[in-house]
C-alpha atoms as a PDB file:
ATOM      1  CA  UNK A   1       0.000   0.000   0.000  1.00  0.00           C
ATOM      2  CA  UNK A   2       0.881   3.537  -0.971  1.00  0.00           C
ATOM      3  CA  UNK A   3      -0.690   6.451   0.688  1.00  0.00           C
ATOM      4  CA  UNK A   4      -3.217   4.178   2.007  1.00  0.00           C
ATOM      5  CA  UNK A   5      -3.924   2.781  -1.503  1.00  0.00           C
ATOM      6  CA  UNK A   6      -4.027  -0.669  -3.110  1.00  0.00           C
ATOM      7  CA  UNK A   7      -1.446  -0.867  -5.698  1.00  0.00           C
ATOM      8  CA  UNK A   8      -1.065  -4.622  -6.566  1.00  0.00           C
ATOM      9  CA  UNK A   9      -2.363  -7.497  -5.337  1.00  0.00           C
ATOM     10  CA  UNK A  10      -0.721 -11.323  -6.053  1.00  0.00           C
ATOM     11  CA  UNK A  11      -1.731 -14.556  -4.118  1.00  0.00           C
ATOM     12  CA  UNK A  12      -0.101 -18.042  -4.118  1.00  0.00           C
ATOM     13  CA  UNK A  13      -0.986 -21.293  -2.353  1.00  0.00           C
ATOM     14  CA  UNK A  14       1.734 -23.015  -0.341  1.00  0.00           C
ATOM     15  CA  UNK A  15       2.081 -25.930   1.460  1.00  0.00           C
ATOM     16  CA  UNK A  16       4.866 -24.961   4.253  1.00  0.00           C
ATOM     17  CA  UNK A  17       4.774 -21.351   5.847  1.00  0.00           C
ATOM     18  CA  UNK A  18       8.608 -21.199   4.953  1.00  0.00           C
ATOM     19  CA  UNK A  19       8.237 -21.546   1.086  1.00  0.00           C
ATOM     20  CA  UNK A  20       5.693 -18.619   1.843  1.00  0.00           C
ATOM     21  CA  UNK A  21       7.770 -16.639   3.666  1.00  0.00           C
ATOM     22  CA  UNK A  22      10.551 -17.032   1.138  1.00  0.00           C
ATOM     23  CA  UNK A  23       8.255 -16.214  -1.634  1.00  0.00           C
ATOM     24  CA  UNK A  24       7.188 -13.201   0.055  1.00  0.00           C
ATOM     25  CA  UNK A  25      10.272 -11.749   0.303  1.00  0.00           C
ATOM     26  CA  UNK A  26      11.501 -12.454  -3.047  1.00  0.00           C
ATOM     27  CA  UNK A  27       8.377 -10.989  -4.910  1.00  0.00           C
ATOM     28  CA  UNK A  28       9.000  -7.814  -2.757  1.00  0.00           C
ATOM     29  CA  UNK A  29      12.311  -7.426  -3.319  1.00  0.00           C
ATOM     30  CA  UNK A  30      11.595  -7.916  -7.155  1.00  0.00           C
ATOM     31  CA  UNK A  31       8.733  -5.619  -6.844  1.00  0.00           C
ATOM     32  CA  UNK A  32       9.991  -3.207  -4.995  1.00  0.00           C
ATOM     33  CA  UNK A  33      13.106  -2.611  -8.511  1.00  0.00           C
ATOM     34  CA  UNK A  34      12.149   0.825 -10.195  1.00  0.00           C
ATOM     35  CA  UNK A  35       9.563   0.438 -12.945  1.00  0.00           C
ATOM     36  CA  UNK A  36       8.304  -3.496 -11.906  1.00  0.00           C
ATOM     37  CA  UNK A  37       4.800  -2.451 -10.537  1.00  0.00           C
ATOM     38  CA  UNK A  38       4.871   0.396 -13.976  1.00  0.00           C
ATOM     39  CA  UNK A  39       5.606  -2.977 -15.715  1.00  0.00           C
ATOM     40  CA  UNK A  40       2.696  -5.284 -14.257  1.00  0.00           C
ATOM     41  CA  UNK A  41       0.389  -2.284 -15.294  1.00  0.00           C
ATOM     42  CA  UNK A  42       1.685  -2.782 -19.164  1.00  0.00           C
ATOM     43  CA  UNK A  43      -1.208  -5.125 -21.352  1.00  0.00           C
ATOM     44  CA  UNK A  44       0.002  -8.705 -21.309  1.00  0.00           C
ATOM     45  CA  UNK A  45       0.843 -10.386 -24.537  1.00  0.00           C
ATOM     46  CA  UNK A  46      -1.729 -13.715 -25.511  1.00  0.00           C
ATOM     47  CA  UNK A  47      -1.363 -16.858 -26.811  1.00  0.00           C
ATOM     48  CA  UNK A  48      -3.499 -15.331 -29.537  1.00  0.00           C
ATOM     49  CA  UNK A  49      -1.306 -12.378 -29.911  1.00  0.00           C
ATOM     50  CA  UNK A  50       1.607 -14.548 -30.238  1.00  0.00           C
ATOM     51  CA  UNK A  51       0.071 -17.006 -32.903  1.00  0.00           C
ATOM     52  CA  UNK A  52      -0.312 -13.884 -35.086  1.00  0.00           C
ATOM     53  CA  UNK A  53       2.904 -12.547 -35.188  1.00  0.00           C
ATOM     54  CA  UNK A  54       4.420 -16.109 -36.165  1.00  0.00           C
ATOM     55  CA  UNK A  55       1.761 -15.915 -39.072  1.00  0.00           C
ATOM     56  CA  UNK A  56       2.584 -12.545 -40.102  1.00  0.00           C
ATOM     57  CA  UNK A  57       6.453 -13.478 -39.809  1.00  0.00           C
ATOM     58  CA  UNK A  58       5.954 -16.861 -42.048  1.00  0.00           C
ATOM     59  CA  UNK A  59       6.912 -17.245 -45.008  1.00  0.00           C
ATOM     60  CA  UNK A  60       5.611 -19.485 -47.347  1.00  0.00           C
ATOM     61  CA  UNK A  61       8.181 -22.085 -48.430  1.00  0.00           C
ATOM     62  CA  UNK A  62       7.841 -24.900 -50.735  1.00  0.00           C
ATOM     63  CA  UNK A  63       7.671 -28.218 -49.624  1.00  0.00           C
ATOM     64  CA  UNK A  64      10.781 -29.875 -49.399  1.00  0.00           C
ATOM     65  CA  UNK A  65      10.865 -33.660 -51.110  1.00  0.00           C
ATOM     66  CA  UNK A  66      11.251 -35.410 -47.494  1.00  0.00           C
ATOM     67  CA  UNK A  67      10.281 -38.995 -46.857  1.00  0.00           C
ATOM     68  CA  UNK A  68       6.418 -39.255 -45.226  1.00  0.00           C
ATOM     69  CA  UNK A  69       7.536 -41.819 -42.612  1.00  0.00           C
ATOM     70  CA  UNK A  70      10.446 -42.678 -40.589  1.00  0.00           C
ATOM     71  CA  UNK A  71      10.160 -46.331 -42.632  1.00  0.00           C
ATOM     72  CA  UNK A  72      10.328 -44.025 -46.169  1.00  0.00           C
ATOM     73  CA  UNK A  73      13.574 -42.605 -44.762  1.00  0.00           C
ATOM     74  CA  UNK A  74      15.405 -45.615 -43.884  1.00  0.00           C
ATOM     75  CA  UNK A  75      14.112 -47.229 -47.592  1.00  0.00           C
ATOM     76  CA  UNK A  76      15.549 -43.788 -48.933  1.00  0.00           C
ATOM     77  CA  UNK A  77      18.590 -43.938 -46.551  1.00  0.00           C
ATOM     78  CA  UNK A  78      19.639 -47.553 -47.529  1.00  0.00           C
ATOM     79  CA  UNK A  79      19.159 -46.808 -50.961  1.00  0.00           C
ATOM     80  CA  UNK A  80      16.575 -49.718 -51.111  1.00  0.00           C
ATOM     81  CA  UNK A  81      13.536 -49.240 -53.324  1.00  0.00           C
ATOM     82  CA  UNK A  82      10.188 -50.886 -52.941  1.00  0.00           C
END
Protein backbone atom coordinates (compact mmCIF):
# COMPACT_ATOMS: atom_id res chain seq x y z
CA UNK A 1 0.00 0.00 0.00
CA UNK A 2 0.88 3.54 -0.97
CA UNK A 3 -0.69 6.45 0.69
CA UNK A 4 -3.22 4.18 2.01
CA UNK A 5 -3.92 2.78 -1.50
CA UNK A 6 -4.03 -0.67 -3.11
CA UNK A 7 -1.45 -0.87 -5.70
CA UNK A 8 -1.06 -4.62 -6.57
CA UNK A 9 -2.36 -7.50 -5.34
CA UNK A 10 -0.72 -11.32 -6.05
CA UNK A 11 -1.73 -14.56 -4.12
CA UNK A 12 -0.10 -18.04 -4.12
CA UNK A 13 -0.99 -21.29 -2.35
CA UNK A 14 1.73 -23.01 -0.34
CA UNK A 15 2.08 -25.93 1.46
CA UNK A 16 4.87 -24.96 4.25
CA UNK A 17 4.77 -21.35 5.85
CA UNK A 18 8.61 -21.20 4.95
CA UNK A 19 8.24 -21.55 1.09
CA UNK A 20 5.69 -18.62 1.84
CA UNK A 21 7.77 -16.64 3.67
CA UNK A 22 10.55 -17.03 1.14
CA UNK A 23 8.25 -16.21 -1.63
CA UNK A 24 7.19 -13.20 0.06
CA UNK A 25 10.27 -11.75 0.30
CA UNK A 26 11.50 -12.45 -3.05
CA UNK A 27 8.38 -10.99 -4.91
CA UNK A 28 9.00 -7.81 -2.76
CA UNK A 29 12.31 -7.43 -3.32
CA UNK A 30 11.59 -7.92 -7.15
CA UNK A 31 8.73 -5.62 -6.84
CA UNK A 32 9.99 -3.21 -4.99
CA UNK A 33 13.11 -2.61 -8.51
CA UNK A 34 12.15 0.83 -10.20
CA UNK A 35 9.56 0.44 -12.95
CA UNK A 36 8.30 -3.50 -11.91
CA UNK A 37 4.80 -2.45 -10.54
CA UNK A 38 4.87 0.40 -13.98
CA UNK A 39 5.61 -2.98 -15.71
CA UNK A 40 2.70 -5.28 -14.26
CA UNK A 41 0.39 -2.28 -15.29
CA UNK A 42 1.69 -2.78 -19.16
CA UNK A 43 -1.21 -5.12 -21.35
CA UNK A 44 0.00 -8.71 -21.31
CA UNK A 45 0.84 -10.39 -24.54
CA UNK A 46 -1.73 -13.72 -25.51
CA UNK A 47 -1.36 -16.86 -26.81
CA UNK A 48 -3.50 -15.33 -29.54
CA UNK A 49 -1.31 -12.38 -29.91
CA UNK A 50 1.61 -14.55 -30.24
CA UNK A 51 0.07 -17.01 -32.90
CA UNK A 52 -0.31 -13.88 -35.09
CA UNK A 53 2.90 -12.55 -35.19
CA UNK A 54 4.42 -16.11 -36.17
CA UNK A 55 1.76 -15.91 -39.07
CA UNK A 56 2.58 -12.54 -40.10
CA UNK A 57 6.45 -13.48 -39.81
CA UNK A 58 5.95 -16.86 -42.05
CA UNK A 59 6.91 -17.24 -45.01
CA UNK A 60 5.61 -19.49 -47.35
CA UNK A 61 8.18 -22.08 -48.43
CA UNK A 62 7.84 -24.90 -50.74
CA UNK A 63 7.67 -28.22 -49.62
CA UNK A 64 10.78 -29.87 -49.40
CA UNK A 65 10.87 -33.66 -51.11
CA UNK A 66 11.25 -35.41 -47.49
CA UNK A 67 10.28 -39.00 -46.86
CA UNK A 68 6.42 -39.26 -45.23
CA UNK A 69 7.54 -41.82 -42.61
CA UNK A 70 10.45 -42.68 -40.59
CA UNK A 71 10.16 -46.33 -42.63
CA UNK A 72 10.33 -44.03 -46.17
CA UNK A 73 13.57 -42.60 -44.76
CA UNK A 74 15.41 -45.61 -43.88
CA UNK A 75 14.11 -47.23 -47.59
CA UNK A 76 15.55 -43.79 -48.93
CA UNK A 77 18.59 -43.94 -46.55
CA UNK A 78 19.64 -47.55 -47.53
CA UNK A 79 19.16 -46.81 -50.96
CA UNK A 80 16.58 -49.72 -51.11
CA UNK A 81 13.54 -49.24 -53.32
CA UNK A 82 10.19 -50.89 -52.94
Amino acid sequence: MRDGEKVHSEAQTFDRRPAAAAWLKKRETALSEPGALEKLKEPQSTLADAIDRYLKGKRDFPRTLTPATPMDRLRIGNGIRL
